[in-house]
PDB file of N, CA and C in Angstrom:
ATOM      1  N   UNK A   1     -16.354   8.498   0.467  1.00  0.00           N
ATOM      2  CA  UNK A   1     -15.356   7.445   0.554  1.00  0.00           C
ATOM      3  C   UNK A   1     -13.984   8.017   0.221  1.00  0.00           C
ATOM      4  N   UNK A   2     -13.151   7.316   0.848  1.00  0.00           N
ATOM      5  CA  UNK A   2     -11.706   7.647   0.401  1.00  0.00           C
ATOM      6  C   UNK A   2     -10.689   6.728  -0.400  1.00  0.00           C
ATOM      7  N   UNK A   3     -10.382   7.230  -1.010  1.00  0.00           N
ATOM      8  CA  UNK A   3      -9.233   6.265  -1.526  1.00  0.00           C
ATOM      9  C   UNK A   3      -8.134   6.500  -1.232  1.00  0.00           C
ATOM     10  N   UNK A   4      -6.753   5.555  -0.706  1.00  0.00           N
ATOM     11  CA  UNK A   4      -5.721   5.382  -0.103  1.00  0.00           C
ATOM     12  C   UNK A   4      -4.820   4.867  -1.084  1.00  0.00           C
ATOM     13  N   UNK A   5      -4.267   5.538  -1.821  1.00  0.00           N
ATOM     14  CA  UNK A   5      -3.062   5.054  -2.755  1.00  0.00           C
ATOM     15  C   UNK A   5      -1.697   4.413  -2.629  1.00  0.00           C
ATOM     16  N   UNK A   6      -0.747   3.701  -2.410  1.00  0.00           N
ATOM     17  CA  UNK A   6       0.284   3.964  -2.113  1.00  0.00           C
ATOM     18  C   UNK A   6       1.367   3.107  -3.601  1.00  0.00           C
ATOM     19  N   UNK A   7       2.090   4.072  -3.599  1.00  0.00           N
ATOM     20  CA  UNK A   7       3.402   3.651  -4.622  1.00  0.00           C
ATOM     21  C   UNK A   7       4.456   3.573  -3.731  1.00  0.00           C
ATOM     22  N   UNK A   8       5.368   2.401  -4.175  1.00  0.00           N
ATOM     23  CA  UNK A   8       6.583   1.489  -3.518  1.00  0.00           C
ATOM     24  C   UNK A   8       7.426   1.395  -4.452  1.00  0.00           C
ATOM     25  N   UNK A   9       8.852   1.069  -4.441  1.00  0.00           N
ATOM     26  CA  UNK A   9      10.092   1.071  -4.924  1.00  0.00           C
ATOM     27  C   UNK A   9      10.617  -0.304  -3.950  1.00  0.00           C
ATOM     28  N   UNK A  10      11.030  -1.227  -3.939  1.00  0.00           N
ATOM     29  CA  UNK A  10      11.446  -1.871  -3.587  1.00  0.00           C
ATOM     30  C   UNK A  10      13.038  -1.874  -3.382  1.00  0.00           C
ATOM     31  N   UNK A  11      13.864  -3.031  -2.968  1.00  0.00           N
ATOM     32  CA  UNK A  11      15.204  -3.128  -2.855  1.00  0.00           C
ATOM     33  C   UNK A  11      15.340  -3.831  -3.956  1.00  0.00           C
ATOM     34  N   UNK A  12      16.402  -3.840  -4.852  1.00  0.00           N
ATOM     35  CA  UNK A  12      16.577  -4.511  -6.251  1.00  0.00           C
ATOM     36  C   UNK A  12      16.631  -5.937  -5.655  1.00  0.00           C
ATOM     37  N   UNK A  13      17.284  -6.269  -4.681  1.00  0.00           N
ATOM     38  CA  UNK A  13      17.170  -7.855  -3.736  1.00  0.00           C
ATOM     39  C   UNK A  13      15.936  -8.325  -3.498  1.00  0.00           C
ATOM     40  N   UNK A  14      14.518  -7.560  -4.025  1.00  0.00           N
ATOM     41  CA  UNK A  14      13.738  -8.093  -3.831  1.00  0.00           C
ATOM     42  C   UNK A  14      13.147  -8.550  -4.855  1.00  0.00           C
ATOM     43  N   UNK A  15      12.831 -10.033  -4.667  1.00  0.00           N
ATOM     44  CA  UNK A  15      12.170 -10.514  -6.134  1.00  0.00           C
ATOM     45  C   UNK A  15      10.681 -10.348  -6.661  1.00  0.00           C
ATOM     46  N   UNK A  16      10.331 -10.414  -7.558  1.00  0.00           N
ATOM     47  CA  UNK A  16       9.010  -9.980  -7.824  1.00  0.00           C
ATOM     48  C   UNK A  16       7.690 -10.679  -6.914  1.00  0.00           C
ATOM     49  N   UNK A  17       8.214 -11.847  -6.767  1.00  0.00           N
ATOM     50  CA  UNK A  17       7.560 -12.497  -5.888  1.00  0.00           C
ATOM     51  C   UNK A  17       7.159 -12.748  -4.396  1.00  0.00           C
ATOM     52  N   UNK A  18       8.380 -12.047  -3.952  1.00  0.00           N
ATOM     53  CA  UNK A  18       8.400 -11.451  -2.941  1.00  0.00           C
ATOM     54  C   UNK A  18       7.670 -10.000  -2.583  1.00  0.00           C
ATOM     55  N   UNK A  19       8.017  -9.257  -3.182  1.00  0.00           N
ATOM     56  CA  UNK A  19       7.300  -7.855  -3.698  1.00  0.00           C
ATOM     57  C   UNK A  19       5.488  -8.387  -3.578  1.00  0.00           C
ATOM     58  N   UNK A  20       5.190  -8.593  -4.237  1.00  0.00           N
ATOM     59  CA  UNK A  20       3.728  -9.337  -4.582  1.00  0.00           C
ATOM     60  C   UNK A  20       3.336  -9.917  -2.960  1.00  0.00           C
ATOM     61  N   UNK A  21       4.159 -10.765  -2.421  1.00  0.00           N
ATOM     62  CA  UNK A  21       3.894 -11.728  -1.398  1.00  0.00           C
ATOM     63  C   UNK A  21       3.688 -10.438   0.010  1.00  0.00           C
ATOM     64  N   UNK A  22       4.398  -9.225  -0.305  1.00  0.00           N
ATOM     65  CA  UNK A  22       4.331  -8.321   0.299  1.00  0.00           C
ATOM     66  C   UNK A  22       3.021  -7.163   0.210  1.00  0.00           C
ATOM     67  N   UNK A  23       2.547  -7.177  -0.346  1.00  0.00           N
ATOM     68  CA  UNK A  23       1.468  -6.678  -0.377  1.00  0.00           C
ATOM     69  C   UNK A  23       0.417  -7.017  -0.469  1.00  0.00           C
ATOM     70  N   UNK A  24       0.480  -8.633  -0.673  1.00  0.00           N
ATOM     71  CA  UNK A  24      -0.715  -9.654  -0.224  1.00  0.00           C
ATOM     72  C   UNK A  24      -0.779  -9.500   1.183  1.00  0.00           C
ATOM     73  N   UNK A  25       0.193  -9.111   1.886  1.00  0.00           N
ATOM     74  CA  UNK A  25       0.148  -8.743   3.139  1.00  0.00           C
ATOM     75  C   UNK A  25      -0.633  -8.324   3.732  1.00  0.00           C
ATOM     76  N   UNK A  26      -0.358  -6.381   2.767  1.00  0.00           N
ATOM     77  CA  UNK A  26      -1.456  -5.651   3.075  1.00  0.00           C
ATOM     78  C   UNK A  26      -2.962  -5.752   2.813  1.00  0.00           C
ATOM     79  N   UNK A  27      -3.178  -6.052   1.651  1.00  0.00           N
ATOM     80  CA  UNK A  27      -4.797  -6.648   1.504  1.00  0.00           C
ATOM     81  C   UNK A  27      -4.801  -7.857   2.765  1.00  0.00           C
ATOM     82  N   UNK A  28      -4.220  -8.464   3.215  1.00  0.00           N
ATOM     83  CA  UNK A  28      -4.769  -9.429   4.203  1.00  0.00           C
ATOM     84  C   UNK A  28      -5.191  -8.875   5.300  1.00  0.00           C
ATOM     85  N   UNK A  29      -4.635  -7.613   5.722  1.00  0.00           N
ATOM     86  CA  UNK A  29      -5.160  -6.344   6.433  1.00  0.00           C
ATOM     87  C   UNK A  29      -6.342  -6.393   6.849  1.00  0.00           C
ATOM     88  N   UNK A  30      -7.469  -6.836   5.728  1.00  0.00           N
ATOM     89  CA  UNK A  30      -9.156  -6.590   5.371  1.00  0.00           C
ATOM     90  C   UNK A  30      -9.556  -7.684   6.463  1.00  0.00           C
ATOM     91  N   UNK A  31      -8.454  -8.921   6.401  1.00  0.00           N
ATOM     92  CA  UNK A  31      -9.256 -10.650   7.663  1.00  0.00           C
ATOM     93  C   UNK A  31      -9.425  -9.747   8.900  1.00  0.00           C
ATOM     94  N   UNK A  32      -8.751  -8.578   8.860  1.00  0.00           N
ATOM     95  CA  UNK A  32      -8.647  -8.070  10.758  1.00  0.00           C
ATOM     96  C   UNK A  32      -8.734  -6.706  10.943  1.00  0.00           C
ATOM     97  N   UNK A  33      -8.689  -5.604  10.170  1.00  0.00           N
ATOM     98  CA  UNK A  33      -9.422  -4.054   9.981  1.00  0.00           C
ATOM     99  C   UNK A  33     -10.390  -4.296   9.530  1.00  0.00           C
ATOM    100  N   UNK A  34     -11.641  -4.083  10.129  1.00  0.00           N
ATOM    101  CA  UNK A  34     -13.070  -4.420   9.281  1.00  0.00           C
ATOM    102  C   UNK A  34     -13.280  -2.545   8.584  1.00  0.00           C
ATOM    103  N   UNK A  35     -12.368  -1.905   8.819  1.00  0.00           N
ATOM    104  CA  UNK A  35     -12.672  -0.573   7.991  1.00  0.00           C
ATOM    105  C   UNK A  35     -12.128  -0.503   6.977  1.00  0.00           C
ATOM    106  N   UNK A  36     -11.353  -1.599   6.183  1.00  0.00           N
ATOM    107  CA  UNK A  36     -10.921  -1.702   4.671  1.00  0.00           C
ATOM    108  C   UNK A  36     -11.914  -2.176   4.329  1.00  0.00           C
ATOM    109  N   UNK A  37     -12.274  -1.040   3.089  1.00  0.00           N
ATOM    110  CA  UNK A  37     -13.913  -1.570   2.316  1.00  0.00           C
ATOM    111  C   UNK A  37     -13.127  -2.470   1.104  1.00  0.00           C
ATOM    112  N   UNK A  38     -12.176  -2.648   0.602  1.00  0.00           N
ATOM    113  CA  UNK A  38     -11.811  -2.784  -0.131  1.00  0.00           C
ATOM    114  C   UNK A  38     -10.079  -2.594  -0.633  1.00  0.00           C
ATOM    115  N   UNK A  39      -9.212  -3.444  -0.882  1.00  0.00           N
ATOM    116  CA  UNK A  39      -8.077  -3.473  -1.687  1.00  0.00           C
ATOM    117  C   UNK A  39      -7.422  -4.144  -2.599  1.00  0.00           C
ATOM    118  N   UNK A  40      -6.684  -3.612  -3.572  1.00  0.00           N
ATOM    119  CA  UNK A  40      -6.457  -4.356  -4.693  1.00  0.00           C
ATOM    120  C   UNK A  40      -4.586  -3.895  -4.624  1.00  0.00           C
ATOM    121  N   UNK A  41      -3.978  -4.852  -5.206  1.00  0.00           N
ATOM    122  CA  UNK A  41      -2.340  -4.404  -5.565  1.00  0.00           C
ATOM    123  C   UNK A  41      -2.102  -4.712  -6.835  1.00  0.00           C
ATOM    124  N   UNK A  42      -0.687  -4.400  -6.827  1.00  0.00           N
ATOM    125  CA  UNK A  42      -0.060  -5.487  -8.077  1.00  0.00           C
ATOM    126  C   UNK A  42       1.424  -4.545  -8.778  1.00  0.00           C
ATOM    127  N   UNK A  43       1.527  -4.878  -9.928  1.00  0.00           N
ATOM    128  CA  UNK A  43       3.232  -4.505 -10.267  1.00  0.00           C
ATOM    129  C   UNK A  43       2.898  -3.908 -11.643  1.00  0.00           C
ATOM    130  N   UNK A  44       3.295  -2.007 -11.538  1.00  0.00           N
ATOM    131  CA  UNK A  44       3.022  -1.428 -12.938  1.00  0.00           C
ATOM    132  C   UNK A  44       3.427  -1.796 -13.689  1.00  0.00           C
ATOM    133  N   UNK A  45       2.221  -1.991 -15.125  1.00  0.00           N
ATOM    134  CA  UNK A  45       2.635  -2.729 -16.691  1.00  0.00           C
ATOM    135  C   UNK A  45       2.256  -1.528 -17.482  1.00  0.00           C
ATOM    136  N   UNK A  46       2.422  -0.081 -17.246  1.00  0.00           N
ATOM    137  CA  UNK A  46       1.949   1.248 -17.870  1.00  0.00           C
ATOM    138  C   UNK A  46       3.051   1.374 -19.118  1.00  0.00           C
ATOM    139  N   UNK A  47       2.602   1.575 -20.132  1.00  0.00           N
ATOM    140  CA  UNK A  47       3.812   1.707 -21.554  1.00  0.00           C
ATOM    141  C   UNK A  47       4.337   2.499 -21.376  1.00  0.00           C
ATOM    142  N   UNK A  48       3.815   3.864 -20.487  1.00  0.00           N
ATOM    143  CA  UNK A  48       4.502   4.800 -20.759  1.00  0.00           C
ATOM    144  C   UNK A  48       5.593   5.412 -19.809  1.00  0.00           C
ATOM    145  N   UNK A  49       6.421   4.836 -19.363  1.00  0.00           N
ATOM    146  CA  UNK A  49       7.097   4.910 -18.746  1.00  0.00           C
ATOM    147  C   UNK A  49       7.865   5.984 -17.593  1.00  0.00           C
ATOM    148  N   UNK A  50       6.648   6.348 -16.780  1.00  0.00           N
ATOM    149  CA  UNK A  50       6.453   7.574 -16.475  1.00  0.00           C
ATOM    150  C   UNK A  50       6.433   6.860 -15.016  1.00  0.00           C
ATOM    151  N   UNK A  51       6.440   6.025 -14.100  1.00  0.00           N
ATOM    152  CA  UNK A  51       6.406   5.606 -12.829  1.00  0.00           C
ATOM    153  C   UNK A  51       7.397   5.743 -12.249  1.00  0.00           C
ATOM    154  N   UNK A  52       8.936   6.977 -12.279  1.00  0.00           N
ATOM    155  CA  UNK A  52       9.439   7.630 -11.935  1.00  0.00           C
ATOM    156  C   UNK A  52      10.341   5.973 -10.542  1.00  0.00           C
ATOM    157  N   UNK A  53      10.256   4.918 -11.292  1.00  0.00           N
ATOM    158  CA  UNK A  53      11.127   3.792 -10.418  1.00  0.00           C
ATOM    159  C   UNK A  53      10.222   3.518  -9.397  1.00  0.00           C
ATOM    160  N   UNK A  54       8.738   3.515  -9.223  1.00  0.00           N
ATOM    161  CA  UNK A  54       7.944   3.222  -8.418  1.00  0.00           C
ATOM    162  C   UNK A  54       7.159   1.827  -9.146  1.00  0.00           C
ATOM    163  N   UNK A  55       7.312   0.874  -8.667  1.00  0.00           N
ATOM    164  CA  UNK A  55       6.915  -0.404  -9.565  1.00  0.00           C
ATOM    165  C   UNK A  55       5.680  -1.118  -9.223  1.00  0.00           C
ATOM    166  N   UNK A  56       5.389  -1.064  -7.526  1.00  0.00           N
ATOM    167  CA  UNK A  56       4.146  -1.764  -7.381  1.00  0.00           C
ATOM    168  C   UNK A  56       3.425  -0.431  -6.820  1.00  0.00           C
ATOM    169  N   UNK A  57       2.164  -0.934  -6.168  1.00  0.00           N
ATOM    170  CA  UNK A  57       1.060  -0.265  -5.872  1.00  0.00           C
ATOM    171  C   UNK A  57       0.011  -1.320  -5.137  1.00  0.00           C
ATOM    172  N   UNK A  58      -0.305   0.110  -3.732  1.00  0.00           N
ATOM    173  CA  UNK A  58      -1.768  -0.577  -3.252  1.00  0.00           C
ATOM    174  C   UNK A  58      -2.760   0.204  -2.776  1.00  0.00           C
ATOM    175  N   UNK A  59      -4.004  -0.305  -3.412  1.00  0.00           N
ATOM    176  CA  UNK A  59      -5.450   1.170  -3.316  1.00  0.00           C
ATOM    177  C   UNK A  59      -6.250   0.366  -2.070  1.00  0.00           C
ATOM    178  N   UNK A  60      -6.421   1.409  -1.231  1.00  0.00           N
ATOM    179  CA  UNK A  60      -7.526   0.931  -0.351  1.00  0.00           C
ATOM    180  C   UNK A  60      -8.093   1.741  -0.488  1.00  0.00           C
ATOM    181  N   UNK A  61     -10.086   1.466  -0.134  1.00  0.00           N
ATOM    182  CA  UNK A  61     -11.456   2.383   0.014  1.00  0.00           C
ATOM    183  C   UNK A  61     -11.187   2.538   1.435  1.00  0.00           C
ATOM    184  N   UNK A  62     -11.568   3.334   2.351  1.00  0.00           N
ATOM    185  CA  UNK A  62     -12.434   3.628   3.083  1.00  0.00           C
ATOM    186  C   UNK A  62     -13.494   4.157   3.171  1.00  0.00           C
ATOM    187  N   UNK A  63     -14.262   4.064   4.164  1.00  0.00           N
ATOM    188  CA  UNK A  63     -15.739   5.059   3.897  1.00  0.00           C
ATOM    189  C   UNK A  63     -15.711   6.389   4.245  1.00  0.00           C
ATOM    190  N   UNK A  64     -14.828   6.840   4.967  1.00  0.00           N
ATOM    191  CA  UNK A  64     -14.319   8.054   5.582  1.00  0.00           C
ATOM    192  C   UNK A  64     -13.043   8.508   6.220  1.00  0.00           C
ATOM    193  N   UNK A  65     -12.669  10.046   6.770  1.00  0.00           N
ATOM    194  CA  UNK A  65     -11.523  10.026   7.220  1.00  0.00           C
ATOM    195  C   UNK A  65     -11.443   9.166   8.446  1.00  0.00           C
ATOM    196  N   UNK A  66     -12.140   9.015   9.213  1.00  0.00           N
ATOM    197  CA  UNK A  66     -12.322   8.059  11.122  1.00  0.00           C
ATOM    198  C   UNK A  66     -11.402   6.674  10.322  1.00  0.00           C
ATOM    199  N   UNK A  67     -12.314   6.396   9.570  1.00  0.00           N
ATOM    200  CA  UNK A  67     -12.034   4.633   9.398  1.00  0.00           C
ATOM    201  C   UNK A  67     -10.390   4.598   9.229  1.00  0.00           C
ATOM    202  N   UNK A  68     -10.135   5.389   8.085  1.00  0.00           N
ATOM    203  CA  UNK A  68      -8.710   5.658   7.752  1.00  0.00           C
ATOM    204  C   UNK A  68      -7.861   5.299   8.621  1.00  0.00           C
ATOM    205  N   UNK A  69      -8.119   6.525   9.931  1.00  0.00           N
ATOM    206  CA  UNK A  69      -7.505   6.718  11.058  1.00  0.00           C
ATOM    207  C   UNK A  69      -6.859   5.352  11.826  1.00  0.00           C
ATOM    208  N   UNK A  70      -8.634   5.042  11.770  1.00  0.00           N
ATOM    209  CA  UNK A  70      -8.566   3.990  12.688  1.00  0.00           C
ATOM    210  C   UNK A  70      -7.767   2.689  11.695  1.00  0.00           C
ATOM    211  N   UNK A  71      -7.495   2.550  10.055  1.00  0.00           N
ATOM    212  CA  UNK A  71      -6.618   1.648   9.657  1.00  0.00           C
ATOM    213  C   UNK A  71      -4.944   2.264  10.207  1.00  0.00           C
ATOM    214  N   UNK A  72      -4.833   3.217   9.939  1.00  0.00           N
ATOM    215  CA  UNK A  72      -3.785   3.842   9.638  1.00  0.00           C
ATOM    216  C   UNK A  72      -3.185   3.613  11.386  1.00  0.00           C
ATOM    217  N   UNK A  73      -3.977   3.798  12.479  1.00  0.00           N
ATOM    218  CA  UNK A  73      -2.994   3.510  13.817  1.00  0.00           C
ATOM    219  C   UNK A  73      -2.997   1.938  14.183  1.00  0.00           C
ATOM    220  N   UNK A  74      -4.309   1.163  13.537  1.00  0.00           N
ATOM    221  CA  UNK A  74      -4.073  -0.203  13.819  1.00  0.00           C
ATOM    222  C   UNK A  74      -3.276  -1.166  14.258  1.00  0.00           C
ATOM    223  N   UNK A  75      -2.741  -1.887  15.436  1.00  0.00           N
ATOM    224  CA  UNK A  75      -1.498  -2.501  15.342  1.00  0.00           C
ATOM    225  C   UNK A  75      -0.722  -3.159  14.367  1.00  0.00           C
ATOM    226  N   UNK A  76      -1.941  -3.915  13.734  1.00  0.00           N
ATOM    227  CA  UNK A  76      -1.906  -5.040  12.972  1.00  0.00           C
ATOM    228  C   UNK A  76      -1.173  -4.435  11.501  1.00  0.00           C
ATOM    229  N   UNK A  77      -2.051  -2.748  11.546  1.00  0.00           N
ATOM    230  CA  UNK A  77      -0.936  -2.433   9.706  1.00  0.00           C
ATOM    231  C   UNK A  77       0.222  -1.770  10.458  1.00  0.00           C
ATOM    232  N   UNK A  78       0.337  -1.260  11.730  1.00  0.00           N
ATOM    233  CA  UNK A  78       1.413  -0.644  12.205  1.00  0.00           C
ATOM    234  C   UNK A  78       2.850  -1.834  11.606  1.00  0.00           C
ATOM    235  N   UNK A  79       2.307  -3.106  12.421  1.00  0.00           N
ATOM    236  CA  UNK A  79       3.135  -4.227  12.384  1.00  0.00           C
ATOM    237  C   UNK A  79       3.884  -4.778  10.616  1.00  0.00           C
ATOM    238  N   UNK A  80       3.040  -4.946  10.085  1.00  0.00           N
ATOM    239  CA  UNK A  80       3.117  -5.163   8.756  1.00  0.00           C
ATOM    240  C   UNK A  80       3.363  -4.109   8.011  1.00  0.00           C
ATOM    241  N   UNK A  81       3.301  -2.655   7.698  1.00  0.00           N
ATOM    242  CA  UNK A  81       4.056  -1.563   7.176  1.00  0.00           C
ATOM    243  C   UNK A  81       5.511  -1.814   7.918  1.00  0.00           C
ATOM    244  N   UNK A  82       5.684  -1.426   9.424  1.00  0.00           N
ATOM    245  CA  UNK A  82       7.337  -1.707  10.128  1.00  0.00           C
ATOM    246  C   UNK A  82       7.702  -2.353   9.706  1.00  0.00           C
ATOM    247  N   UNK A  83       7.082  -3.549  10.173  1.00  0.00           N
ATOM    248  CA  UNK A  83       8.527  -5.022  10.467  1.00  0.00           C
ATOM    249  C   UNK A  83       8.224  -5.967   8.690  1.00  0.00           C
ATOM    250  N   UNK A  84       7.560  -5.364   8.080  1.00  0.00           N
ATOM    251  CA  UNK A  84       7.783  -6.359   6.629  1.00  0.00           C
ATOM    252  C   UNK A  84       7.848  -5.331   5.209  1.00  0.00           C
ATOM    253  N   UNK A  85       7.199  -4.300   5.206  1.00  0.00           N
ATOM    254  CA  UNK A  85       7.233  -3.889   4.001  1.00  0.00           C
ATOM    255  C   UNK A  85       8.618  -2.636   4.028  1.00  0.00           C
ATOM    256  N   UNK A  86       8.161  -1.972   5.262  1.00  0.00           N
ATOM    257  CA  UNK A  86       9.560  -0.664   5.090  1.00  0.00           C
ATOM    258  C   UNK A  86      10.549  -1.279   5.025  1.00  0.00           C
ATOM    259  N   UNK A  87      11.017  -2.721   5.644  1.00  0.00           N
ATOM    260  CA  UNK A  87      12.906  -2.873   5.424  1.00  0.00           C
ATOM    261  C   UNK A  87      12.627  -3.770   4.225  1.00  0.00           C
ATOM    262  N   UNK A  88      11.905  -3.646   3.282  1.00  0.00           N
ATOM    263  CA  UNK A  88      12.277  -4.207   2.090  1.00  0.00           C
ATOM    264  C   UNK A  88      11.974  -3.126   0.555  1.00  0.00           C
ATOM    265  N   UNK A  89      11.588  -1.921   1.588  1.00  0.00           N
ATOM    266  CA  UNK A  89      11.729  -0.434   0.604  1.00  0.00           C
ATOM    267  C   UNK A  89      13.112  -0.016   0.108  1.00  0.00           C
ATOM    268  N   UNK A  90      13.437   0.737  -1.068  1.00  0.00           N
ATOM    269  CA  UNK A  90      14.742   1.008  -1.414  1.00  0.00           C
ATOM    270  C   UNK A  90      15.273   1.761  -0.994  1.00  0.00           C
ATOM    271  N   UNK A  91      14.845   2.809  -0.469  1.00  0.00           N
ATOM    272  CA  UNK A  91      15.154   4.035   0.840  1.00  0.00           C
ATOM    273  C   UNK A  91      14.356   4.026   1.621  1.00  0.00           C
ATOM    274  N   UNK A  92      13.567   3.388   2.425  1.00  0.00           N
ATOM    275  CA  UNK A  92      12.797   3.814   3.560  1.00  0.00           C
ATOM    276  C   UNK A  92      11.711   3.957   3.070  1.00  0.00           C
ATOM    277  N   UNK A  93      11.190   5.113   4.072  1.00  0.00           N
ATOM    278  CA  UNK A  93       9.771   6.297   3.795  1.00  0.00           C
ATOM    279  C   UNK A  93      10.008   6.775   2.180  1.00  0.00           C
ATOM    280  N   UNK A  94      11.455   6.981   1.952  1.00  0.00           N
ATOM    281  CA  UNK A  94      11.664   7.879   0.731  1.00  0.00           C
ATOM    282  C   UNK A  94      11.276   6.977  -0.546  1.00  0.00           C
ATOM    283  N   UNK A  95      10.951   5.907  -0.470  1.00  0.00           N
ATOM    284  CA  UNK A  95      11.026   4.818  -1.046  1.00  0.00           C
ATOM    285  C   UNK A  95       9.065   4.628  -1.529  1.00  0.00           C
ATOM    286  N   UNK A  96       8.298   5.559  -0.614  1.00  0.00           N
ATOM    287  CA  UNK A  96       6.884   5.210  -0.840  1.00  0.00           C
ATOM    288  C   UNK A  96       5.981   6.816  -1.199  1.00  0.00           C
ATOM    289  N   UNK A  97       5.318   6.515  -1.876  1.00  0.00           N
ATOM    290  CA  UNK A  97       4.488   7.856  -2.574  1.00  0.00           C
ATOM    291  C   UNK A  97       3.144   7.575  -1.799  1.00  0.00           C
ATOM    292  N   UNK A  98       2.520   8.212  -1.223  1.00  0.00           N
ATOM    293  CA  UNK A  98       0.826   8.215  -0.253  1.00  0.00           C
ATOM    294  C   UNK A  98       0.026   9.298  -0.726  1.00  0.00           C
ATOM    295  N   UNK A  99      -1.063   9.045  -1.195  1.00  0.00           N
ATOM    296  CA  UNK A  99      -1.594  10.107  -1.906  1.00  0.00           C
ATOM    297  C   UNK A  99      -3.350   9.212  -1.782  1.00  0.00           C
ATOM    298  N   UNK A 100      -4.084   9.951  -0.969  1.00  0.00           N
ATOM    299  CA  UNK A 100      -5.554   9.928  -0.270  1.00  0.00           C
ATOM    300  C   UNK A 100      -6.114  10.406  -1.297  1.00  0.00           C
ATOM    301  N   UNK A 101      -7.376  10.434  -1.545  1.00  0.00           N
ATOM    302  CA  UNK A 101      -8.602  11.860  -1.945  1.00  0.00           C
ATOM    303  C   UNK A 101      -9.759  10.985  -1.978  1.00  0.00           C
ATOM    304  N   UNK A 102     -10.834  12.017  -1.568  1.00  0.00           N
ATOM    305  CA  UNK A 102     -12.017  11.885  -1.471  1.00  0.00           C
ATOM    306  C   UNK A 102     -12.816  10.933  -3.265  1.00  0.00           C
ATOM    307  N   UNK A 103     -13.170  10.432  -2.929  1.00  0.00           N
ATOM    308  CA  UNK A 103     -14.251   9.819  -4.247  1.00  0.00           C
ATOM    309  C   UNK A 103     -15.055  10.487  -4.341  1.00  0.00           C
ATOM    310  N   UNK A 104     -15.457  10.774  -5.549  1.00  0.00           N
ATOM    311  CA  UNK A 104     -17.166  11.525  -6.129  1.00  0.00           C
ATOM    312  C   UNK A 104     -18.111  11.163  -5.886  1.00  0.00           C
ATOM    313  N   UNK A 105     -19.122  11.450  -5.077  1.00  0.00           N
ATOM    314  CA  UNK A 105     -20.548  11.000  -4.516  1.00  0.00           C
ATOM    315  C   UNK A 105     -21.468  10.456  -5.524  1.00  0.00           C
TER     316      UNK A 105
END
């Protein structure tokens, strides 16, 4: 299985609730990619203040690299990464951290 990480920075114009409402997005992903085994989000509460201005976060499973693929060209997250989450990033691409790896068998 894989896990699909992603860290976000938002636009300071964006409210927390909005932020949130935005990545309910992406977990909604799962009603219409049947290759999300699984996702969870939400907004770092870490004490230690080490999230380098990266505030929310979202983990997806897959079962393999294919499925990935096949989330990752999807129209449906094509659509919803473009047209809703990147123009409400604080720089763009520069604005998101992606970081995959395999799970332990």
């Amino acid at each position: 299985m894989i896990q699909h990480i992603v860290l976000v920075s938002f636009k300071p114009s964006v409210s927390e609730p909005e932020a949130l409402g935005l990545l309910a997005e992406m977990k909604k992903l799962q009603d219409t990619i049947p290759q999300i085994r699984s996702c969870t989000y939400g907004k770092n509460n870490s004490p230690e203040g080490l999230s380098q201005g990266f505030e929310y976060c979202f983990v997806m499973t897959f079962n393999n690299a294919e499925e990935r693929a096949l989330y990752l060209e999807h129209p449906a997250h094509v659509a919803v990464a473009q047209e809703k989450v990147m123009p409400a990033l604080e720089n763009g691409v520069k604005s998101a951290i992606i970081f995959d790896y395999d799970l332990p068998q």
